[in-house]
PDB file of N, CA and C in Angstrom:
ATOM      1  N   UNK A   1       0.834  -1.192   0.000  1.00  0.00           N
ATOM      2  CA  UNK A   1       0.000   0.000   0.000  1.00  0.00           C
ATOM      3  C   UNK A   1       0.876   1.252   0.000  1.00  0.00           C
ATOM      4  N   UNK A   2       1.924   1.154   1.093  1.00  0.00           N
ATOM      5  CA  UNK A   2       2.631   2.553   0.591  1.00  0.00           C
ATOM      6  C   UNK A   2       3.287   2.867  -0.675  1.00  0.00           C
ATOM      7  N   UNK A   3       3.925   1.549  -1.723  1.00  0.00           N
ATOM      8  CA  UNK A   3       4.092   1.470  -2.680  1.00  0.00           C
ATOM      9  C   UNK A   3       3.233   2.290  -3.252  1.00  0.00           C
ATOM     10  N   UNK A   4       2.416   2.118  -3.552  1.00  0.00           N
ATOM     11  CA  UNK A   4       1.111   2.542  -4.306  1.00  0.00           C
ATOM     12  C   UNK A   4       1.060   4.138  -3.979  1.00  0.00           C
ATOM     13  N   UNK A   5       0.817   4.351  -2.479  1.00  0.00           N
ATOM     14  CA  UNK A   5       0.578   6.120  -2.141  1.00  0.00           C
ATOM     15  C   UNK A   5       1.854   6.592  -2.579  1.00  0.00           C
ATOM     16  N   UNK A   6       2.974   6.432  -2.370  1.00  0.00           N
ATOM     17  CA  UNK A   6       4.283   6.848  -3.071  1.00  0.00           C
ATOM     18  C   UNK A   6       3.883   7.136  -4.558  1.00  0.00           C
ATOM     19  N   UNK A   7       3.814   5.980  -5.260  1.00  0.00           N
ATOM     20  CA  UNK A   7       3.622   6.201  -7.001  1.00  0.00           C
ATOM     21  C   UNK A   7       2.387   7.255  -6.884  1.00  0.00           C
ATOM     22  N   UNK A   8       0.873   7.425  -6.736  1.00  0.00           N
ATOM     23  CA  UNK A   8      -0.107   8.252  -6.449  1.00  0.00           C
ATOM     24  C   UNK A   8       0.857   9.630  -6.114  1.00  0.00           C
ATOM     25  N   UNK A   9       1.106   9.755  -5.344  1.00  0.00           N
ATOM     26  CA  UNK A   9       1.825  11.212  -5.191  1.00  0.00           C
ATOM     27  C   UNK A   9       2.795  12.116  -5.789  1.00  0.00           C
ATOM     28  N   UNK A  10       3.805  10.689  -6.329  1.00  0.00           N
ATOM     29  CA  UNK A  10       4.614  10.930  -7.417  1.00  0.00           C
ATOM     30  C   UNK A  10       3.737  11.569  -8.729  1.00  0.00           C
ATOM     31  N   UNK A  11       2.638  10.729  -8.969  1.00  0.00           N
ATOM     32  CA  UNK A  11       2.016  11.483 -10.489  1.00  0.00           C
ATOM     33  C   UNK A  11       1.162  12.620  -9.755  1.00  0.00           C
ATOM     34  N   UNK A  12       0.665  12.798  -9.037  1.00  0.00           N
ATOM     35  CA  UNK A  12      -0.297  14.009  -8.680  1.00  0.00           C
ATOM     36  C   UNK A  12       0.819  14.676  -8.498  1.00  0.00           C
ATOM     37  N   UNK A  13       2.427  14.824  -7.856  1.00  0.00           N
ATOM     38  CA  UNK A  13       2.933  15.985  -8.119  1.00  0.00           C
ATOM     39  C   UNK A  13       3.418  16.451  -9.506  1.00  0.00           C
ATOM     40  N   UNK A  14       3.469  15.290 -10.234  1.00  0.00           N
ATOM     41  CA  UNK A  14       3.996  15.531 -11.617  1.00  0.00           C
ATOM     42  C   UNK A  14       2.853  16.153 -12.026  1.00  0.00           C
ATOM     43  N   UNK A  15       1.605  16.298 -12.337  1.00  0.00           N
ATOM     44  CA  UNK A  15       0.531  16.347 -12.540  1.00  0.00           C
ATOM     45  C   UNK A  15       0.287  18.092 -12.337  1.00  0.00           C
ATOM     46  N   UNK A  16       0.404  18.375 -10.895  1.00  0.00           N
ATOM     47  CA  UNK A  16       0.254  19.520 -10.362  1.00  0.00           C
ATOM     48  C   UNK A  16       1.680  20.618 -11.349  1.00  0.00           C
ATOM     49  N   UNK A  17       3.084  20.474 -11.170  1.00  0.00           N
ATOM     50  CA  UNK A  17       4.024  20.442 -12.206  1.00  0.00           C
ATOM     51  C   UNK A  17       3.538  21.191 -13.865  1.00  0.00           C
ATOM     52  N   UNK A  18       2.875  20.175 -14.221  1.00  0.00           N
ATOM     53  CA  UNK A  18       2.800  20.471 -15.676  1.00  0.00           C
ATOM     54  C   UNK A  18       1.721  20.970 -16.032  1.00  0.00           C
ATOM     55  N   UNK A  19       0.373  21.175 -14.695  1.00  0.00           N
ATOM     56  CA  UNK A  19      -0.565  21.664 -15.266  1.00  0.00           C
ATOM     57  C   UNK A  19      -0.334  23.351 -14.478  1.00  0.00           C
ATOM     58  N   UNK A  20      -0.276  24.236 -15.917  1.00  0.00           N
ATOM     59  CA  UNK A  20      -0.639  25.823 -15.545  1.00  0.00           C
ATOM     60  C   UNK A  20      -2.024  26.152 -15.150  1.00  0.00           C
ATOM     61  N   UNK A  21      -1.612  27.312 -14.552  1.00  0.00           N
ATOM     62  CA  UNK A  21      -3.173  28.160 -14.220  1.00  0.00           C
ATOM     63  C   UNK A  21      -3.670  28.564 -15.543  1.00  0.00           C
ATOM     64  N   UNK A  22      -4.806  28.239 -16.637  1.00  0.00           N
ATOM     65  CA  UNK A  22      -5.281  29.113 -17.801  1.00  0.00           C
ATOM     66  C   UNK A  22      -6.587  29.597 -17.300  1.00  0.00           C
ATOM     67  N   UNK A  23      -6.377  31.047 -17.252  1.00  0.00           N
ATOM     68  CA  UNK A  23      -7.776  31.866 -16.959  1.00  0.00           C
ATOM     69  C   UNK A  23      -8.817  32.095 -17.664  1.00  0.00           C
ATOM     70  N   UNK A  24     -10.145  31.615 -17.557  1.00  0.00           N
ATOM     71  CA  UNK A  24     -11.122  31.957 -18.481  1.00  0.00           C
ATOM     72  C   UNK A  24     -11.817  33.258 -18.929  1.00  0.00           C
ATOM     73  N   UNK A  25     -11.532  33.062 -20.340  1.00  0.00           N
ATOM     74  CA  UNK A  25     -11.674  34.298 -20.916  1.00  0.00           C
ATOM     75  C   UNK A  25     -13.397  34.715 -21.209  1.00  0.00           C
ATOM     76  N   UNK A  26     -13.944  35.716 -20.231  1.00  0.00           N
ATOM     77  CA  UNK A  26     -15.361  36.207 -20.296  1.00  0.00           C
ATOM     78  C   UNK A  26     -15.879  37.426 -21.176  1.00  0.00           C
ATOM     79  N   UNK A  27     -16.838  37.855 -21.342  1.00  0.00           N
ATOM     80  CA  UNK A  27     -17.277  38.893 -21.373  1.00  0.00           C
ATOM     81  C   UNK A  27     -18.623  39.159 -20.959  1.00  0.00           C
ATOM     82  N   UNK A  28     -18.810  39.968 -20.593  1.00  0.00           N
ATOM     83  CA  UNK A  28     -19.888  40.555 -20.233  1.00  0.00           C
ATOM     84  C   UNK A  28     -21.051  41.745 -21.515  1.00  0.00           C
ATOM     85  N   UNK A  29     -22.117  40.825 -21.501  1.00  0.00           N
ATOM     86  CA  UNK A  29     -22.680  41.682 -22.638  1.00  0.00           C
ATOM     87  C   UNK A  29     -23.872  43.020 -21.642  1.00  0.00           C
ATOM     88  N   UNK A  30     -23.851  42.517 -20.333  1.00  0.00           N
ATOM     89  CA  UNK A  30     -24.933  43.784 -19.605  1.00  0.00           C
ATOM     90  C   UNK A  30     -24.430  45.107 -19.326  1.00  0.00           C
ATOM     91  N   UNK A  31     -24.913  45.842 -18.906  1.00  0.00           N
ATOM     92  CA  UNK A  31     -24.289  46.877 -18.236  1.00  0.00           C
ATOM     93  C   UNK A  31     -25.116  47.306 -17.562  1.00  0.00           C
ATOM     94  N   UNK A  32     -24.254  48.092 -15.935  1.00  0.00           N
ATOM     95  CA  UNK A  32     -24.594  47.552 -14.662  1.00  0.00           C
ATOM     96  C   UNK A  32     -25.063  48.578 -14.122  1.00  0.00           C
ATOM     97  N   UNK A  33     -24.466  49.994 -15.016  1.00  0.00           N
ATOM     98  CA  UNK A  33     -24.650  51.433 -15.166  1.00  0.00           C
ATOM     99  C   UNK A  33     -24.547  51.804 -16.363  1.00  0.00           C
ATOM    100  N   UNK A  34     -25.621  53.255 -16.039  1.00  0.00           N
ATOM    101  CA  UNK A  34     -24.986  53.532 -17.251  1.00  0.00           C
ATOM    102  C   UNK A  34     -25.329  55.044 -16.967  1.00  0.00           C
ATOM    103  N   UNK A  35     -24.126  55.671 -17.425  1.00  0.00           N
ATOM    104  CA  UNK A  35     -24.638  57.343 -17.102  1.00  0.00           C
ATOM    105  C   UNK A  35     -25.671  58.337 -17.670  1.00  0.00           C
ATOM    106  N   UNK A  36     -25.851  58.330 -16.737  1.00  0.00           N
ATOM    107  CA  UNK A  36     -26.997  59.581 -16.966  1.00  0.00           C
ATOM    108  C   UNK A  36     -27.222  60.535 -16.551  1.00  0.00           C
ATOM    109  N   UNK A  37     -27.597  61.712 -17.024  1.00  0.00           N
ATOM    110  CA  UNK A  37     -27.365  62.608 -16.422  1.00  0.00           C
ATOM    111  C   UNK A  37     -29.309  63.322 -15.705  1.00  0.00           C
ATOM    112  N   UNK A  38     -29.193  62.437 -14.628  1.00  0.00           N
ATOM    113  CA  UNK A  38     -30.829  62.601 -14.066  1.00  0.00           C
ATOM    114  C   UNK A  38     -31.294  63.513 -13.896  1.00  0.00           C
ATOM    115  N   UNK A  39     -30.871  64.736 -13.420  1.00  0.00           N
ATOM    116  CA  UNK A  39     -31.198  66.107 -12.695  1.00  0.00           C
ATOM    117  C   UNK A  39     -31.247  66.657 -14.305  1.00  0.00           C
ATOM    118  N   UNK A  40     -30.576  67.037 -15.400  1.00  0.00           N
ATOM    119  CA  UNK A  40     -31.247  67.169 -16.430  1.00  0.00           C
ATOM    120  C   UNK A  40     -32.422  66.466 -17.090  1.00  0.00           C
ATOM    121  N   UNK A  41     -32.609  65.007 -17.116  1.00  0.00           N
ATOM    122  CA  UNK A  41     -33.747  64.685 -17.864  1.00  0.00           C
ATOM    123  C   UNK A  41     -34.628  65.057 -16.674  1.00  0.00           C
ATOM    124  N   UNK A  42     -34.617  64.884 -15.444  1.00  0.00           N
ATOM    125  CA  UNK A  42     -35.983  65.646 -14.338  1.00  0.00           C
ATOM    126  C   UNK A  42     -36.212  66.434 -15.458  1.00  0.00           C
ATOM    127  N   UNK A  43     -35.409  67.859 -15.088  1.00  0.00           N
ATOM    128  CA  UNK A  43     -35.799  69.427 -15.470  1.00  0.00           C
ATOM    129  C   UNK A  43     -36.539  69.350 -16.856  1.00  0.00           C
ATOM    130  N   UNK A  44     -35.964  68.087 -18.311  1.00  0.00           N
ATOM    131  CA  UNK A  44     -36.471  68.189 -19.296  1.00  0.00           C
ATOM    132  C   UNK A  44     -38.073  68.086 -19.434  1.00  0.00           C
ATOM    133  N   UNK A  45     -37.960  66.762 -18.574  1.00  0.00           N
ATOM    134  CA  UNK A  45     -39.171  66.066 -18.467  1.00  0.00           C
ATOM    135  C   UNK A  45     -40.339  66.926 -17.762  1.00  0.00           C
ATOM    136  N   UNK A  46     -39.902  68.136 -16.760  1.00  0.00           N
ATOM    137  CA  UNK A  46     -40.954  68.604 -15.793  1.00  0.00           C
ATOM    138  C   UNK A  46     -41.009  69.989 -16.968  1.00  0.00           C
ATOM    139  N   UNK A  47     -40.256  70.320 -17.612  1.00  0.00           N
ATOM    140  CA  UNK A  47     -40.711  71.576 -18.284  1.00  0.00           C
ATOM    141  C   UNK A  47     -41.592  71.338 -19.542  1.00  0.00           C
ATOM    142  N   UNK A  48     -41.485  69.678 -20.092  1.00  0.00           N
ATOM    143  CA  UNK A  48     -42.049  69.678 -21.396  1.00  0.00           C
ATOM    144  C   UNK A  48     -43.925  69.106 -20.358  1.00  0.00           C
ATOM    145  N   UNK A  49     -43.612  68.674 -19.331  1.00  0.00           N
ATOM    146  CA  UNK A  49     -45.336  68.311 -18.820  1.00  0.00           C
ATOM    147  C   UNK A  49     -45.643  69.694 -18.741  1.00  0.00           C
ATOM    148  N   UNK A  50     -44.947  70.664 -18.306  1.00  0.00           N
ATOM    149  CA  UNK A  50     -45.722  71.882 -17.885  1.00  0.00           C
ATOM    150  C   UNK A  50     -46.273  72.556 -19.363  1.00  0.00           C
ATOM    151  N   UNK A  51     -45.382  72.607 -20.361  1.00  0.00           N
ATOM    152  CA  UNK A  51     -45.664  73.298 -21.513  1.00  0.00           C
ATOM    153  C   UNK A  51     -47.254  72.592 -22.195  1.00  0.00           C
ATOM    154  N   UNK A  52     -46.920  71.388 -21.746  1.00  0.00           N
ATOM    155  CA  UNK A  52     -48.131  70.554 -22.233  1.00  0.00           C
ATOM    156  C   UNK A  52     -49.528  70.894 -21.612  1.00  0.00           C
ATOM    157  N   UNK A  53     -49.630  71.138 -20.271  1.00  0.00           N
ATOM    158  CA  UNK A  53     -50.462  71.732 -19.128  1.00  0.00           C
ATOM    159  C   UNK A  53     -50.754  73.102 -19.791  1.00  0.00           C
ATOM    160  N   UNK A  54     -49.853  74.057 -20.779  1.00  0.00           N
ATOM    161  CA  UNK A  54     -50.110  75.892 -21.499  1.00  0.00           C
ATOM    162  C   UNK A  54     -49.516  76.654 -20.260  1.00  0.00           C
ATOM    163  N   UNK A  55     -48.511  75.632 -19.866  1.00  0.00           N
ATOM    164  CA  UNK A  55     -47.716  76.762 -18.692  1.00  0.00           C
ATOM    165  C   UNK A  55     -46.779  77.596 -19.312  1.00  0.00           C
ATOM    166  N   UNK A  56     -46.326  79.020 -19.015  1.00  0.00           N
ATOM    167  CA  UNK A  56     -45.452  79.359 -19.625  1.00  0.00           C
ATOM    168  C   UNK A  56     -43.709  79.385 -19.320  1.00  0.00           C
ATOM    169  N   UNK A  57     -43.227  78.720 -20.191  1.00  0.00           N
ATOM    170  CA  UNK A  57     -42.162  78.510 -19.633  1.00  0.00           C
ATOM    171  C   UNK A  57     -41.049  79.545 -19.224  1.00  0.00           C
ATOM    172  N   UNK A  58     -40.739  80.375 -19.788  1.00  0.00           N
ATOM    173  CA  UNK A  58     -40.394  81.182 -19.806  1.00  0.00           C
ATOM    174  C   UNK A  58     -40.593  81.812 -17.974  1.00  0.00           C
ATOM    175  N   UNK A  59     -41.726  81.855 -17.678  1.00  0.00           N
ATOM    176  CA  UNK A  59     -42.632  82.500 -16.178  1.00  0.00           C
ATOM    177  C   UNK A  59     -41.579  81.505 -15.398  1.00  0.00           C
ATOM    178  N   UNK A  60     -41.311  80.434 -15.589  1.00  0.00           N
ATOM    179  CA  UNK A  60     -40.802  79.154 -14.864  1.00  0.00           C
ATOM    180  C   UNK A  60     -39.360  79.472 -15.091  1.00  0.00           C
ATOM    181  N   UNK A  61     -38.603  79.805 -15.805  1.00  0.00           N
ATOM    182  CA  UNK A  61     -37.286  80.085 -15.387  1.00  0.00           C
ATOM    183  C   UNK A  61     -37.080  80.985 -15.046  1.00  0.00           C
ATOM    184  N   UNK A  62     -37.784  82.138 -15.195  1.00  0.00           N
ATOM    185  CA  UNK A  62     -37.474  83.104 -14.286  1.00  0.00           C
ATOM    186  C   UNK A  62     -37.971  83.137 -12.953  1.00  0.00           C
ATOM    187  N   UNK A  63     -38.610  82.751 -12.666  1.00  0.00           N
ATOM    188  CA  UNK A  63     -38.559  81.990 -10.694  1.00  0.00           C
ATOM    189  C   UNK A  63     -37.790  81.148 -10.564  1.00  0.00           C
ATOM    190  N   UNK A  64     -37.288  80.057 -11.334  1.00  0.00           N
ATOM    191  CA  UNK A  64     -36.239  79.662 -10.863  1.00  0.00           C
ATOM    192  C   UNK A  64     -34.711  80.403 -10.819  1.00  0.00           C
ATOM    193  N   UNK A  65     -34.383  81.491 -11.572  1.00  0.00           N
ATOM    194  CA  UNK A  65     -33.114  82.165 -11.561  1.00  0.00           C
ATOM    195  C   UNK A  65     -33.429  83.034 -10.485  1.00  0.00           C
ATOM    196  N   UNK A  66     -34.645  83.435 -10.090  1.00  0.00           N
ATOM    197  CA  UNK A  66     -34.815  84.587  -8.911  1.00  0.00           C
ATOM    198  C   UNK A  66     -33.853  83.542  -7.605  1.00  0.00           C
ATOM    199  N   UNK A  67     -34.103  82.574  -7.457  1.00  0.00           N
ATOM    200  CA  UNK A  67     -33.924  81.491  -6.351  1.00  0.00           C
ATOM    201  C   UNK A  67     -32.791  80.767  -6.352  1.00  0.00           C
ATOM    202  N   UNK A  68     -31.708  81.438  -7.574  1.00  0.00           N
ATOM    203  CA  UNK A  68     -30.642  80.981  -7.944  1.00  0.00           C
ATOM    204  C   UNK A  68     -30.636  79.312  -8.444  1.00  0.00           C
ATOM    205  N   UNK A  69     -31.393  79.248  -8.969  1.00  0.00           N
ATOM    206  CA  UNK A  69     -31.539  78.009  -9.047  1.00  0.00           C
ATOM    207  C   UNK A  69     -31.391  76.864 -10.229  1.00  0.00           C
ATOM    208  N   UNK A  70     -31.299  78.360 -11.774  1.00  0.00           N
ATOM    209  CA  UNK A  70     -31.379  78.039 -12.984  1.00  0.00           C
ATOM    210  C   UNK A  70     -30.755  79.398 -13.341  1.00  0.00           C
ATOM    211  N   UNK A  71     -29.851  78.901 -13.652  1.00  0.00           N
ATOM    212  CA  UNK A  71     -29.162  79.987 -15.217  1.00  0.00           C
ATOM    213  C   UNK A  71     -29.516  80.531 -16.367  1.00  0.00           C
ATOM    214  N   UNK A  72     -30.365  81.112 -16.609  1.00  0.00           N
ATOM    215  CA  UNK A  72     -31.166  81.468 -18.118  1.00  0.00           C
ATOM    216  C   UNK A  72     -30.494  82.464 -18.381  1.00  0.00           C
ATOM    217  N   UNK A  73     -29.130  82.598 -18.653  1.00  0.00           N
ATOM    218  CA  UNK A  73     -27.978  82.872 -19.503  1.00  0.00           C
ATOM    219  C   UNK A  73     -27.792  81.888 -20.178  1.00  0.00           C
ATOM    220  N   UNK A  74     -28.007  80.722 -19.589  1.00  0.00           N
ATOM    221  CA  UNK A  74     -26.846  79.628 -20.807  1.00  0.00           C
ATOM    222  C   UNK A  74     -28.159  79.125 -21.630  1.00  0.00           C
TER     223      UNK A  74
END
């Protein structure tokens, strides 16, 4: 029997020896994020419901620049 575990160990170290690490090559087709820029589509999205409502937009950025809040320079 030790005969035997001797030879057994002998090839599992030979074994261990000749076999490399090969890393599997993945990809990933999801994505997990993705940027966006939210606080603009809000503002897009809440000014085109209001226009839709016959709000005037215009009335709406200028309360928001009074409040520093919107730039209607740029």
């Amino acid at each position: 029997i030790n005969q035997e575990m001797r030879e057994y160990n002998a090839n599992l170290a030979k074994q261990n020896r000749e076999a490399k690490f090969k890393p599997i090559q993945a990809t990933s087709k999801s994505k997990t994020y993705v940027d966006k820029d939210i606080r603009r589509e809000f503002f897009e999205n809440f000014l085109k419901a209001e226009q839709e409502k016959g709000t005037d937009i215009w009335d709406i950025l200028q309360k928001l620049n009074k409040i520093n809040k919107v730039d209607i320079n740029v």
